[in-house]
N, C-alpha and C. Protein backbone atom coordinates (compact mmCIF):
# COMPACT_ATOMS: atom_id res chain seq x y z
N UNK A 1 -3.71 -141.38 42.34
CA UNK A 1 -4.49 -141.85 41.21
C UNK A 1 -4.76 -143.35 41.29
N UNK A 2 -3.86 -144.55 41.91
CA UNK A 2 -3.87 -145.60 41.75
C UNK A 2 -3.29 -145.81 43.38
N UNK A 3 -4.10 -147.04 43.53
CA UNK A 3 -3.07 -147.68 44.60
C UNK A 3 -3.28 -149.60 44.75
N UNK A 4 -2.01 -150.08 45.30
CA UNK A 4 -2.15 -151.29 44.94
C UNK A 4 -2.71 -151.99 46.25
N UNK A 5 -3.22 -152.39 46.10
CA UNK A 5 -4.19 -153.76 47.49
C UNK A 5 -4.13 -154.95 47.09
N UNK A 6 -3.96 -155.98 48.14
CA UNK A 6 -3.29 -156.87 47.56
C UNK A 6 -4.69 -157.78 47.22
N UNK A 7 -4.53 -158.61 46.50
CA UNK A 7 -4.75 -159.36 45.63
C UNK A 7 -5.52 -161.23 46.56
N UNK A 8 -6.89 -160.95 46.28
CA UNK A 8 -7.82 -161.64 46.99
C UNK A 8 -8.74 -162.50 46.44
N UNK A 9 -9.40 -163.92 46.83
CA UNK A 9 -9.90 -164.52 45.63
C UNK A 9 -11.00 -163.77 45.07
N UNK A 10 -11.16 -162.46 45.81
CA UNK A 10 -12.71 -161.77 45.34
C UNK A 10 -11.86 -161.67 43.75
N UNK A 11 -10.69 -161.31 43.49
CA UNK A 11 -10.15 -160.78 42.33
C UNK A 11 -9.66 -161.33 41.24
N UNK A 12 -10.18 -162.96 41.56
CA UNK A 12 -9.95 -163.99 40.45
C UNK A 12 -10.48 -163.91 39.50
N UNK A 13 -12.43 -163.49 39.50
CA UNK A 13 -12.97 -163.64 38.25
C UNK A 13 -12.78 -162.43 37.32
N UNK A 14 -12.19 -161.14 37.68
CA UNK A 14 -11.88 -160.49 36.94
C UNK A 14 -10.80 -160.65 36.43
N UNK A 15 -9.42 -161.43 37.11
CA UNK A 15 -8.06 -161.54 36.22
C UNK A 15 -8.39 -162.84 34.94
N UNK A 16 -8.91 -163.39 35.52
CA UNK A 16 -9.68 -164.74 34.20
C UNK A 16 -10.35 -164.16 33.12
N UNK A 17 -10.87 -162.98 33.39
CA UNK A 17 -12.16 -161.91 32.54
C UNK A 17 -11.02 -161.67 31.66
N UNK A 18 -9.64 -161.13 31.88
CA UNK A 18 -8.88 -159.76 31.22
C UNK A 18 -7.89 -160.86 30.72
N UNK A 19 -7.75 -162.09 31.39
CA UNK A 19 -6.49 -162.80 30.95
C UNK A 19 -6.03 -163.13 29.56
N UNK A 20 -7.13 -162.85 28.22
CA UNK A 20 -7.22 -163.05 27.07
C UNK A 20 -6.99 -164.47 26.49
N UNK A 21 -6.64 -164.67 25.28
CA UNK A 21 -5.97 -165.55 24.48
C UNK A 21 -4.78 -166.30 24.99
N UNK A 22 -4.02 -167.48 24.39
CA UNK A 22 -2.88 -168.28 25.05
C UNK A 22 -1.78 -167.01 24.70
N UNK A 23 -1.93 -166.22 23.48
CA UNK A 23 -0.84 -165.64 23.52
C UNK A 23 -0.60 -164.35 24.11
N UNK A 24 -1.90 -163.60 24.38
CA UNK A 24 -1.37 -162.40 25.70
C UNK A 24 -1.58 -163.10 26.70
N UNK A 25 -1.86 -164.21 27.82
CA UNK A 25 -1.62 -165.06 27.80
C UNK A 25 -0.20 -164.87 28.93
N UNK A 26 0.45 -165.48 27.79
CA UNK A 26 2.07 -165.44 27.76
C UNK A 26 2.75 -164.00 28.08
N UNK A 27 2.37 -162.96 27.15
CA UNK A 27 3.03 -161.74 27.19
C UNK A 27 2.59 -161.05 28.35
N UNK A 28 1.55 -161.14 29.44
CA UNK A 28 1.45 -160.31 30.64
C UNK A 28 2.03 -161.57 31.60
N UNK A 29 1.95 -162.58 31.34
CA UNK A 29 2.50 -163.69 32.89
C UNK A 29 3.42 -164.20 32.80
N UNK A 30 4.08 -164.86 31.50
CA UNK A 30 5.22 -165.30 31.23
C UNK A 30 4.48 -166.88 31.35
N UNK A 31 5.51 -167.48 31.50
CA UNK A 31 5.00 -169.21 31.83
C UNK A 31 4.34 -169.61 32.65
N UNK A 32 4.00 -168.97 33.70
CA UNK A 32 3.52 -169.41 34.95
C UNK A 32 1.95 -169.64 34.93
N UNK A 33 1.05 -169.32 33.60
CA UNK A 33 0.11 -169.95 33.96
C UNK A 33 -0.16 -170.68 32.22
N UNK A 34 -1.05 -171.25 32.57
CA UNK A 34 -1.41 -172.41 31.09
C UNK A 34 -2.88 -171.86 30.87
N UNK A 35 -2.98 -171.52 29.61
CA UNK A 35 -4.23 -171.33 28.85
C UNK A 35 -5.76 -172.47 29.01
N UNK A 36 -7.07 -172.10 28.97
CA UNK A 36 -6.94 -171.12 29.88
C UNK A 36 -7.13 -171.18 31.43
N UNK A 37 -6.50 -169.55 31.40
CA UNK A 37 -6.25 -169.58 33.14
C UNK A 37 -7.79 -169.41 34.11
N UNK A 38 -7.51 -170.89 35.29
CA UNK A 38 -8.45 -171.05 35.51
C UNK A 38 -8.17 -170.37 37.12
N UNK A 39 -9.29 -170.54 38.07
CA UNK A 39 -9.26 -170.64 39.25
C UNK A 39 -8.38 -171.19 40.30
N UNK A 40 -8.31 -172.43 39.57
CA UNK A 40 -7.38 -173.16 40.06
C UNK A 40 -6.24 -173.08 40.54
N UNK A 41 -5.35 -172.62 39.32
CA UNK A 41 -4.22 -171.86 38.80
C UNK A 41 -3.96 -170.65 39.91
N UNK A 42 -4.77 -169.65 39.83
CA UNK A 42 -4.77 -168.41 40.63
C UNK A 42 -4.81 -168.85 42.00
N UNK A 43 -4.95 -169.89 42.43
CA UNK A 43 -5.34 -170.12 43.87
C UNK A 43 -4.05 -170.98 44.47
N UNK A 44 -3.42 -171.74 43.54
CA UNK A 44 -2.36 -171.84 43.64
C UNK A 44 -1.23 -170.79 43.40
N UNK A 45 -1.61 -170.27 42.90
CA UNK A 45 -0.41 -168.84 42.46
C UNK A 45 -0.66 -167.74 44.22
N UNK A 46 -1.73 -168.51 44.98
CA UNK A 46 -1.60 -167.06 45.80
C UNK A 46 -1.24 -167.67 46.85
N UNK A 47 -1.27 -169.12 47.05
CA UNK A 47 -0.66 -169.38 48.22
C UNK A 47 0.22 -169.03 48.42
N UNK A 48 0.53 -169.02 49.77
CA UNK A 48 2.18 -168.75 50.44
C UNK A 48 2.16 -166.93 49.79
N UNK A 49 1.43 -166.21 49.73
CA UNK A 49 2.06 -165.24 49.27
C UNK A 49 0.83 -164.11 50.75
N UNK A 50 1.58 -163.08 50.30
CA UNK A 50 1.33 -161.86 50.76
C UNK A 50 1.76 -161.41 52.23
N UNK A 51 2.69 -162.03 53.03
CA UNK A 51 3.40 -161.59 54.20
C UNK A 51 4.57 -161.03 53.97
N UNK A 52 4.36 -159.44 53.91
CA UNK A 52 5.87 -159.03 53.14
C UNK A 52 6.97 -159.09 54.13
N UNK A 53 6.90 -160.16 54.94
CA UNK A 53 8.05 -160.49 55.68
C UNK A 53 8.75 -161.60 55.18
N UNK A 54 8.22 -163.09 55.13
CA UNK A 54 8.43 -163.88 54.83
C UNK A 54 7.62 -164.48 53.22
N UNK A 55 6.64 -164.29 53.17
CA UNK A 55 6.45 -164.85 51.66
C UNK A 55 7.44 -163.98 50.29
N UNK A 56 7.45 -165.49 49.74
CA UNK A 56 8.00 -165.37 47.91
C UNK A 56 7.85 -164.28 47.33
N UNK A 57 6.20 -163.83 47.37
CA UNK A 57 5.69 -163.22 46.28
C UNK A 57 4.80 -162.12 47.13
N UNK A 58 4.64 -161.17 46.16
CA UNK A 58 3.74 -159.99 46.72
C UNK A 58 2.59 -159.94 45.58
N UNK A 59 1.22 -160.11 45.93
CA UNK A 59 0.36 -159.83 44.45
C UNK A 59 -0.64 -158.86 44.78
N UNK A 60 -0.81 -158.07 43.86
CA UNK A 60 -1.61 -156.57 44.42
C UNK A 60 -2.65 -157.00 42.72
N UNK A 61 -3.66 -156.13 42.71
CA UNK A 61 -4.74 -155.83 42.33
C UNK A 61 -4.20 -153.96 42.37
N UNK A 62 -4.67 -153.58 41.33
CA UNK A 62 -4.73 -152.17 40.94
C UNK A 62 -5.60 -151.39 40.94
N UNK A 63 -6.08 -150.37 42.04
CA UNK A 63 -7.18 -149.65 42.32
C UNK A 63 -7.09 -148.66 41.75
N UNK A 64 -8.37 -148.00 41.11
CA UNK A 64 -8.35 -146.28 40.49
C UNK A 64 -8.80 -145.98 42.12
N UNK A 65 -8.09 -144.59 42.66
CA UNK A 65 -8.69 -143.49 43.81
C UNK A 65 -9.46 -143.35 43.23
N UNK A 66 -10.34 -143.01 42.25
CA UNK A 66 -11.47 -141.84 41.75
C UNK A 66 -12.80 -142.93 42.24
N UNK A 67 -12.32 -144.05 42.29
CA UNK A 67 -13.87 -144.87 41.55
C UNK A 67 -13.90 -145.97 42.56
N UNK A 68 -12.60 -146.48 43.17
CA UNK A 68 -12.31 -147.93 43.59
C UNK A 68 -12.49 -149.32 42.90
N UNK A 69 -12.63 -148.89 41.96
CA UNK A 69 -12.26 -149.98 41.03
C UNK A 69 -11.49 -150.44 40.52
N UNK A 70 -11.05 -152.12 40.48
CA UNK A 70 -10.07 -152.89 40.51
C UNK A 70 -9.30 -152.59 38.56
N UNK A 71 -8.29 -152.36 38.31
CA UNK A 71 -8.14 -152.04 37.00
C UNK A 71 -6.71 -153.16 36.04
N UNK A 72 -5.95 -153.75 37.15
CA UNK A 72 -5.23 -154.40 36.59
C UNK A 72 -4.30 -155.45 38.03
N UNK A 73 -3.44 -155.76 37.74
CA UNK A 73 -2.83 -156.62 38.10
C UNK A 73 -1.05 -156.09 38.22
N UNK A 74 -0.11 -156.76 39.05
CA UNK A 74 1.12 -156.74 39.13
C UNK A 74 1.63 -157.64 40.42
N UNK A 75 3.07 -158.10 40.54
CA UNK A 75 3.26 -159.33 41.22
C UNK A 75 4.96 -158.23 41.41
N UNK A 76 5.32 -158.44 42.81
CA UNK A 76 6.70 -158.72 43.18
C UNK A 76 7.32 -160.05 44.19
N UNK A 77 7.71 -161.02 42.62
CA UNK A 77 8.41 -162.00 43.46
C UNK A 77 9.01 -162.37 43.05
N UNK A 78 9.61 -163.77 43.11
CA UNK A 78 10.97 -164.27 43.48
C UNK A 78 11.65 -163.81 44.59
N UNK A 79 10.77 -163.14 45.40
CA UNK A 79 11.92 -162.44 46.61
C UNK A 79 12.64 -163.33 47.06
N UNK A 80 13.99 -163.02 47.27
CA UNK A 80 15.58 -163.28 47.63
C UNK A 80 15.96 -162.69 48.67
N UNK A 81 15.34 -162.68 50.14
CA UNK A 81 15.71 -162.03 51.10
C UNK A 81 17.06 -162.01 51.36
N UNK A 82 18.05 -163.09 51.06
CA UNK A 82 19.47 -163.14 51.17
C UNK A 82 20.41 -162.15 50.27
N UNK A 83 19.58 -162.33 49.31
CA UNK A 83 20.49 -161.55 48.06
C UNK A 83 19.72 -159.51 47.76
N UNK A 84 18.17 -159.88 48.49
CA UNK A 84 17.60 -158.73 48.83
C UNK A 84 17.27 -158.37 47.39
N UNK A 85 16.56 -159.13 46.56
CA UNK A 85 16.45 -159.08 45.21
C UNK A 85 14.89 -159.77 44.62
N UNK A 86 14.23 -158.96 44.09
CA UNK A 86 12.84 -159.62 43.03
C UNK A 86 12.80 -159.59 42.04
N UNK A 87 11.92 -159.97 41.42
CA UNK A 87 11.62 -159.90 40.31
C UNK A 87 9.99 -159.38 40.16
N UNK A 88 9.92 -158.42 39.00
CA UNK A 88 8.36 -157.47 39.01
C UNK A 88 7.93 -158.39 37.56
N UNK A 89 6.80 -159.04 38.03
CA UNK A 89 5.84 -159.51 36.88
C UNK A 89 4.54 -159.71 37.14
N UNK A 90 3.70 -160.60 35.73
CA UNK A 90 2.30 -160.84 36.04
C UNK A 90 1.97 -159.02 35.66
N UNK A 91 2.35 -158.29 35.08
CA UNK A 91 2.29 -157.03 35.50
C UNK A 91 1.01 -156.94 33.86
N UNK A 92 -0.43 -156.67 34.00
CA UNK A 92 -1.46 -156.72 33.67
C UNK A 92 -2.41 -155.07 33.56
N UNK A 93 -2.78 -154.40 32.85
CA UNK A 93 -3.92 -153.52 33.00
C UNK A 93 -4.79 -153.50 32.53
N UNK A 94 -5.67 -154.26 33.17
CA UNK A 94 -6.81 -155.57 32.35
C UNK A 94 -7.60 -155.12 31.98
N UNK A 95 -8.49 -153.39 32.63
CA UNK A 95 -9.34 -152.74 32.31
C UNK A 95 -8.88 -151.56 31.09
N UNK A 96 -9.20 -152.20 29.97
CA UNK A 96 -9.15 -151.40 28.47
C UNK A 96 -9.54 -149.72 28.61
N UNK A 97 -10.29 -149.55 29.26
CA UNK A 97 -10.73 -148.31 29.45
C UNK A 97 -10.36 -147.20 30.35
N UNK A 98 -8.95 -147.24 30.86
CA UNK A 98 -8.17 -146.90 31.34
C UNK A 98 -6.86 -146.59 30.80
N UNK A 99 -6.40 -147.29 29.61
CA UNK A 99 -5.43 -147.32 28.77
C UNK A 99 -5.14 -146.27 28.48
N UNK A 100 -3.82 -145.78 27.81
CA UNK A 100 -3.36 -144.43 28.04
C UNK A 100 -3.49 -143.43 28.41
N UNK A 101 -3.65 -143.56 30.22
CA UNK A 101 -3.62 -142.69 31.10
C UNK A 101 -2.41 -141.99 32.36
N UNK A 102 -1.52 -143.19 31.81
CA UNK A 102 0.48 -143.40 32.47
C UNK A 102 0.04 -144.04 33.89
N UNK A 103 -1.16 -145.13 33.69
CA UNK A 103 -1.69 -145.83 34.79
C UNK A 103 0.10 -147.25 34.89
N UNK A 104 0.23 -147.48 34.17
CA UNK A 104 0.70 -148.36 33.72
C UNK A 104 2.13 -148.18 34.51
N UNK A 105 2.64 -146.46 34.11
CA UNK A 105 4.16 -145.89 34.72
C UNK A 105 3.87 -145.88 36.50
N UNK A 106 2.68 -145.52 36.91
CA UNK A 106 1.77 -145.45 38.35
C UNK A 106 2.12 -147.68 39.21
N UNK A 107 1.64 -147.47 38.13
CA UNK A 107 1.92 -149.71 38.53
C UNK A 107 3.55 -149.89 38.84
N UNK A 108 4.13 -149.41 37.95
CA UNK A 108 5.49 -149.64 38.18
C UNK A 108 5.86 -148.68 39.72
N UNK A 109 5.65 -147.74 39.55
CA UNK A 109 6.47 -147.03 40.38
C UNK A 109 6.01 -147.12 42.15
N UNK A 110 4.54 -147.66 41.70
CA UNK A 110 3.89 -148.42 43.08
C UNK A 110 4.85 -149.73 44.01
N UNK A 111 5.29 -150.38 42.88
CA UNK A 111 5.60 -151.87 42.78
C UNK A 111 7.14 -151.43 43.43
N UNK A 112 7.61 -150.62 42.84
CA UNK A 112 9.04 -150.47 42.70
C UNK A 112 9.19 -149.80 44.55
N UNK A 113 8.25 -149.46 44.73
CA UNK A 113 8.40 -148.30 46.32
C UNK A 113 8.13 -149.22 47.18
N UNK A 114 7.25 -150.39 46.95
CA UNK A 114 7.08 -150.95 48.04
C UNK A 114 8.75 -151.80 48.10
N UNK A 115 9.41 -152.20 47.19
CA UNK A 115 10.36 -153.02 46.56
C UNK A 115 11.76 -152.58 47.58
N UNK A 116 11.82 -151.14 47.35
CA UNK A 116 13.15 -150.76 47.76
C UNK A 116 12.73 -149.67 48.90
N UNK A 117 11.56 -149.18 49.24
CA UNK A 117 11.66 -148.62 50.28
C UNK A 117 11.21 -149.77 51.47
N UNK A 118 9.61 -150.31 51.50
CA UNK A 118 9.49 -151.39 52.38
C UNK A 118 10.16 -152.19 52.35
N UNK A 119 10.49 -153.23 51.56
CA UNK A 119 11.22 -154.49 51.68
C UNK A 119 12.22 -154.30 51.46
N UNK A 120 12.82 -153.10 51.51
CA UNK A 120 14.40 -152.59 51.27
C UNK A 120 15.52 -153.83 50.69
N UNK A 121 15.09 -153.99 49.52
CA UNK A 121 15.75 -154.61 48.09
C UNK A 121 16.71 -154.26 47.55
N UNK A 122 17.63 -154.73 46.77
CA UNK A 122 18.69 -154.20 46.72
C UNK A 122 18.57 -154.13 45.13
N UNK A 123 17.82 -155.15 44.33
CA UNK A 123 17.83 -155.15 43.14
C UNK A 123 16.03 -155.82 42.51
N UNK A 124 16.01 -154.93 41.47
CA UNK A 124 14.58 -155.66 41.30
C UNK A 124 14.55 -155.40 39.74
N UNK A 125 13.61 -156.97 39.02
CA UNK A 125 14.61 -157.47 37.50
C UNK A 125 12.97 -157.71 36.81
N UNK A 126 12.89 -157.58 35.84
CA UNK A 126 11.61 -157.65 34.96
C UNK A 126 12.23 -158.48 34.01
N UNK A 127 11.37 -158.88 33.06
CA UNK A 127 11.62 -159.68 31.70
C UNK A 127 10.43 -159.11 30.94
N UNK A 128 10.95 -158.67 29.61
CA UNK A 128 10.13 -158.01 28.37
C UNK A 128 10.14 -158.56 26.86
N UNK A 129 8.61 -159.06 26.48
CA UNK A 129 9.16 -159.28 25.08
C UNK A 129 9.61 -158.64 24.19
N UNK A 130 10.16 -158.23 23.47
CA UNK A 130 10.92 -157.35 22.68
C UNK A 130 10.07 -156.51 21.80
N UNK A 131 9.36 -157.24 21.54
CA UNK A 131 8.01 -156.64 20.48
C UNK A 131 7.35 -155.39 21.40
N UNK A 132 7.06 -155.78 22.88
CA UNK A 132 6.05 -155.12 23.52
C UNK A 132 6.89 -153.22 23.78
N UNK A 133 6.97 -152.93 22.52
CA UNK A 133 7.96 -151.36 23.07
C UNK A 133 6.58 -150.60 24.03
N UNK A 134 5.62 -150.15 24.36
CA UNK A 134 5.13 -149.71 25.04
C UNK A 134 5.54 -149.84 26.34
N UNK A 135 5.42 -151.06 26.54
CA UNK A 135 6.08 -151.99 28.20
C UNK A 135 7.36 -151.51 28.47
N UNK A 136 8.16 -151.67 27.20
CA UNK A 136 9.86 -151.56 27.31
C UNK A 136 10.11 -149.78 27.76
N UNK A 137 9.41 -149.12 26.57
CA UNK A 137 9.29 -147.39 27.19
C UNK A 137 8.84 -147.45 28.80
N UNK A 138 7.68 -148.23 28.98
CA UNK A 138 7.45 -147.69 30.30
C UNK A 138 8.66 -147.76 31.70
N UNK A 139 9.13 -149.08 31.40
CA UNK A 139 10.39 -149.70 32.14
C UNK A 139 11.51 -149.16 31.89
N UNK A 140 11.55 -148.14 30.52
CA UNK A 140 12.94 -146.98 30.46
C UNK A 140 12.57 -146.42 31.32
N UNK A 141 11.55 -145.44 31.12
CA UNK A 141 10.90 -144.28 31.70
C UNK A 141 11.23 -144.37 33.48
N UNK A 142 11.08 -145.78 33.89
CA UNK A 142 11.25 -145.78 35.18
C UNK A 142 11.96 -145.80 35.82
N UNK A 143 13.18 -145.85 34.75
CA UNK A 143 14.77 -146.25 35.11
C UNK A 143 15.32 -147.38 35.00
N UNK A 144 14.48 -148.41 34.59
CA UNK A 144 14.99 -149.83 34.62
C UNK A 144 16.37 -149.47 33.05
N UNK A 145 17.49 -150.54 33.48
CA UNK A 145 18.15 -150.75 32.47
C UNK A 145 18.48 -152.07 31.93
N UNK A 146 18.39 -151.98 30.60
CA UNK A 146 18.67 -153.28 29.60
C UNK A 146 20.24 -154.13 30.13
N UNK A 147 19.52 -155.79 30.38
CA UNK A 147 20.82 -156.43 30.46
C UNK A 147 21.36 -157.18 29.60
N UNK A 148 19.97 -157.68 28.67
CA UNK A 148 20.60 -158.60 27.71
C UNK A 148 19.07 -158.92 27.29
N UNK A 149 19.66 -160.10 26.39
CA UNK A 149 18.28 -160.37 25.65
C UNK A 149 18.55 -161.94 25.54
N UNK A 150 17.25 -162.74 26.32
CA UNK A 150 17.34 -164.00 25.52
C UNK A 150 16.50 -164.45 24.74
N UNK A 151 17.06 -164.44 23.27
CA UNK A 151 16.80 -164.80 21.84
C UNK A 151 16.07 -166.11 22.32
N UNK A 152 15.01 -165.79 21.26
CA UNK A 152 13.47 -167.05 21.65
C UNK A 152 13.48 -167.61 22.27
N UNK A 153 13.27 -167.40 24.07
CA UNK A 153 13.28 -167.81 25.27
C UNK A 153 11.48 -168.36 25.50
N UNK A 154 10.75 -167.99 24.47
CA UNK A 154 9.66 -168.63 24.85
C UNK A 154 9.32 -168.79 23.49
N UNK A 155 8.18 -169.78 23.69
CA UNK A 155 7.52 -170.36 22.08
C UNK A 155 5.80 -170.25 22.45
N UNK A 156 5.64 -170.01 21.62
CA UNK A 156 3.82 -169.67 21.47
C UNK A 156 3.47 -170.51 19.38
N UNK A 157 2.99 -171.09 19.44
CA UNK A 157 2.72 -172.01 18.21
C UNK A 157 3.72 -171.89 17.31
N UNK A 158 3.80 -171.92 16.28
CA UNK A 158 4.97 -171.84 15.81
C UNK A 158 5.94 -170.91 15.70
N UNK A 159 5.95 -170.26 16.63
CA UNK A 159 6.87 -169.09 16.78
C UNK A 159 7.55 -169.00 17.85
N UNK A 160 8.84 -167.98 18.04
CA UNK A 160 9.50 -168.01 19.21
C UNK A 160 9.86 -166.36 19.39
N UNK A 161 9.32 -166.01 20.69
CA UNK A 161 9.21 -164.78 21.87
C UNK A 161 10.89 -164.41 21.99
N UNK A 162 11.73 -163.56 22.09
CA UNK A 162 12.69 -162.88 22.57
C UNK A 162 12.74 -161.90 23.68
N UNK A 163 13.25 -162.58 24.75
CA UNK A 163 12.92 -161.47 25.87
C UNK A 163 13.78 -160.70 26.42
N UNK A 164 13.56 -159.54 26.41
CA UNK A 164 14.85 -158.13 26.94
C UNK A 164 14.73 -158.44 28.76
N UNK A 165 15.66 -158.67 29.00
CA UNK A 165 16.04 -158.75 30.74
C UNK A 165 15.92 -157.62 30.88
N UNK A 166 15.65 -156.63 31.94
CA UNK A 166 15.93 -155.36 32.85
C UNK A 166 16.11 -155.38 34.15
N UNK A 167 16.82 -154.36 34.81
CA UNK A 167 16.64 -154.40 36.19
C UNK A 167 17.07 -152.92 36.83
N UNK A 168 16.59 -152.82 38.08
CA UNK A 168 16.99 -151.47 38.75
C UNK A 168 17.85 -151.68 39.88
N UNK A 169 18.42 -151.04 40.29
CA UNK A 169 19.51 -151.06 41.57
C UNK A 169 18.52 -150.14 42.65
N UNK A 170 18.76 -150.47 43.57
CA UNK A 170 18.75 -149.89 44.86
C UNK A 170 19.31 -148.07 44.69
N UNK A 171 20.52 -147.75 44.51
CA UNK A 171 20.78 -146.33 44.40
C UNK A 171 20.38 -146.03 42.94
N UNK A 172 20.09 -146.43 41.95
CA UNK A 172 19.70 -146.06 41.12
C UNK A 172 18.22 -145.65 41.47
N UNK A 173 17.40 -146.46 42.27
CA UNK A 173 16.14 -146.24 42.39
C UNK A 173 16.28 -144.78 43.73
N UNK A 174 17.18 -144.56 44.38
CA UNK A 174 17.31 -143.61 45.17
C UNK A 174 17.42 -142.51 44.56
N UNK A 175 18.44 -142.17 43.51
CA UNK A 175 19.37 -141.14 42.80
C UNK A 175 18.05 -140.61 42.03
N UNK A 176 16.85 -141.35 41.76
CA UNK A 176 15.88 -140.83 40.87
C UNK A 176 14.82 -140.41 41.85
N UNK A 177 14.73 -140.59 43.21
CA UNK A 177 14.00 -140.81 43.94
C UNK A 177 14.38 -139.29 44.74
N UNK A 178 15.86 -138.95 44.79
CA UNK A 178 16.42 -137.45 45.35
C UNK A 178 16.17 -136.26 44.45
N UNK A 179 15.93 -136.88 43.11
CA UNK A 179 16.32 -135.75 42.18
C UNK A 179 14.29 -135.69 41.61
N UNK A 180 13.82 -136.37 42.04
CA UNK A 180 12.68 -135.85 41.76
C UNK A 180 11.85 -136.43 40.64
N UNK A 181 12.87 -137.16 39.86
CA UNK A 181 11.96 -137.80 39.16
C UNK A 181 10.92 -138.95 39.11
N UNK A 182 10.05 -139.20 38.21
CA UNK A 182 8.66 -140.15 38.70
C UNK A 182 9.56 -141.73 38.82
């Protein structure tokens, strides 16, 4: 249904298109980019990335099979080749018209295979705002488990974001992976 390709400047003016307001914004990227997100930004965000040998970061673009059209966004990095550990963010499904189709559970479980089967990872960690339960279901659903929560870890105008840590293990991602589930 979906597959991920990585992520090219052809695919800038559409993540700028979907990037919204300062405050989703925040809730699909976290800090890493400043309102609004320009070219610039993205072009720096892609250097050094996409050699899943040696680069940081992995950034894919989200294809529908049916159509080939580009539909969202997702990132595996912080890679920790020592510790054999990422982090899954930037995680975006920019095209509205696609929305509740379990495109979203498809992103994860894309992200997660390249994670622990190619780059054979040992651990791979998300961050969720607490509010976003859709996101948080999808990241149950996938097996991720709750580690903690840091209480207003981000600020957006006068307010402050709470974010649920998660993460998956290596045999945890196997044990679901033998028994059949998505």
């Amino acid at each position: 249904m979906i597959r991920l390709e990585p992520f090219t400047a052809e695919d800038i003016p559409a993540l700028i298109a979907w990037s919204g307001d300062e405050a989703f914004l925040l809730q699909w990227a976290g800090p890493a980019f400043k309102h609004p997100l320009t070219a610039d930004q993205l072009e720096r965000y892609m250097a050094g990335s996409g050699d899943p040998e040696i680069s940081e970061r992995l950034i894919y673009k989200v294809v529908l099979d049916e159509d080939g059209r580009s539909v969202g966004h997702i990132c595996l990095g912080s890679i920790d080749r020592s510790n054999r550990s990422a982090r899954i963010g930037k995680v975006l499904l920019g095209d509205p018209s696609v929305r509740g189709r379990g495109i979203g559970s498809l992103m994860i479980e894309a992200v997660l295979r390249i994670g622990f089967d190619e780059s054979r990872l040992h651990r791979i960690s998300l961050g969720v705002f607490d509010f976003n339960r859709p996101a948080i279901a999808c990241y149950e659903r996938a097996g991720f488990v709750r580690e903690g929560l840091l209480r207003d870890a981000r600020r957006i105008g006068d307010a402050y974001w709470s974010l649920i840590e998660m993460a998956m293990l290596e045999d945890e991602w196997r044990s679901r992976a033998a028994s059949g589930e998505p």
